[in-house]
Protein backbone atom coordinates (compact mmCIF):
# COMPACT_ATOMS: atom_id res chain seq x y z
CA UNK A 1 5.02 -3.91 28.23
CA UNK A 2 4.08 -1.84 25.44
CA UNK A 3 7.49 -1.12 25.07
CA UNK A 4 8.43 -4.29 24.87
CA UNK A 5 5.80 -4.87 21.95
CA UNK A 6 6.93 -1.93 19.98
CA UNK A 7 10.87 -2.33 20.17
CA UNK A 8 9.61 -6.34 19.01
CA UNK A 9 7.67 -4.74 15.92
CA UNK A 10 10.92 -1.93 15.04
CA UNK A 11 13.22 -4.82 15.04
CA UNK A 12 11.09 -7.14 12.91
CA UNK A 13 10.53 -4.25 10.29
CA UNK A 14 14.13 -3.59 10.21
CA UNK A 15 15.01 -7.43 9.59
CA UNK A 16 11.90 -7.01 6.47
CA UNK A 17 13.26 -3.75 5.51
CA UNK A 18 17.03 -5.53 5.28
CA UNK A 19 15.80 -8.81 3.32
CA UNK A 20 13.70 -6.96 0.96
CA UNK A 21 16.82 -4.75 -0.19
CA UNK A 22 18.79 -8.12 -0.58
CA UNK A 23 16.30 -9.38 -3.02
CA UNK A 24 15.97 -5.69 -4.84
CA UNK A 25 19.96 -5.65 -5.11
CA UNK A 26 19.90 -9.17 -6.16
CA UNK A 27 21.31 -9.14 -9.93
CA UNK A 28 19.92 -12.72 -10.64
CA UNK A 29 16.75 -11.04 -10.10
CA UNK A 30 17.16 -8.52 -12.37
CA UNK A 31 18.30 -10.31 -14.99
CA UNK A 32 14.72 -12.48 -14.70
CA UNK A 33 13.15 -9.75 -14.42
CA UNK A 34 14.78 -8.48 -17.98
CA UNK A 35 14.22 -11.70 -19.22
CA UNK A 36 10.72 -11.77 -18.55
CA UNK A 37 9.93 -8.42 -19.49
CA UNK A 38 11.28 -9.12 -22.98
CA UNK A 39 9.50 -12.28 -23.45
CA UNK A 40 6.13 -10.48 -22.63
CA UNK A 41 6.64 -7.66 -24.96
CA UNK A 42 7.53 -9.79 -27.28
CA UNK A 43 4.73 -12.03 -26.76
CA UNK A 44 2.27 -9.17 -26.45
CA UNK A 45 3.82 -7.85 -30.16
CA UNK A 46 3.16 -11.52 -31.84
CA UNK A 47 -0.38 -11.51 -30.54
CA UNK A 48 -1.93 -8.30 -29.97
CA UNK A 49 -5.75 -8.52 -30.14
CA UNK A 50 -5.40 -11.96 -27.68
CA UNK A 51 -3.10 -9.46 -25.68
CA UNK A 52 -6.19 -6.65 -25.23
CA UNK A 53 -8.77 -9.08 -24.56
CA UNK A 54 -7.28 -11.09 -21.90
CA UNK A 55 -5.89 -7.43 -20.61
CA UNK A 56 -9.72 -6.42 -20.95
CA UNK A 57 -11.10 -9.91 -19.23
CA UNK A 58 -8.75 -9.55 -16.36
CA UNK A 59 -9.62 -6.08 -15.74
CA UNK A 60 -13.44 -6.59 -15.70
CA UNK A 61 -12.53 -9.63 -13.32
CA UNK A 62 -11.08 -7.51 -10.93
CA UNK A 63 -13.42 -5.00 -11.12
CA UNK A 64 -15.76 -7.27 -10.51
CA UNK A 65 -14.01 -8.86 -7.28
CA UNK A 66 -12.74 -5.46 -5.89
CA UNK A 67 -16.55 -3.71 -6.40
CA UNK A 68 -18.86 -4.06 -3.69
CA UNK A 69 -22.69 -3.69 -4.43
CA UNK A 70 -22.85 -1.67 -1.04
């Protein structure tokens, strides 16, 4: 049986392994991805100070969700 189970979770992991380098070799992907990249740098270069403090905000966000008073 626990065979059974592991041969179950190798073949599932092989089919994620297999989709996930379709989407990475995707070139409509990467061309979004280029896209995007360029409109946030050029976004980030029109409005810099707005650009650090939402950077900053986010950041102490996070820290303060990830940081556990324990």
């Amino acid at each position: 049986m626990n065979e059974e189970i592991i041969q179950n979770i190798n073949e599932r992991l092989d089919r994620a392994i297999d989709k996930g380098r379709e989407i990475l070799e995707d070139e409509d992907l990467q061309v979004r991805l280029e896209e995007l990249k360029d409109k946030s740098e050029s976004t980030i270069r029109k409005n810099p100070l707005k650009s650090v403090a939402i950077g900053l905000a986010v950041g102490f966000i996070a820290a303060k969700i990830f940081t556990s008073k324990d």
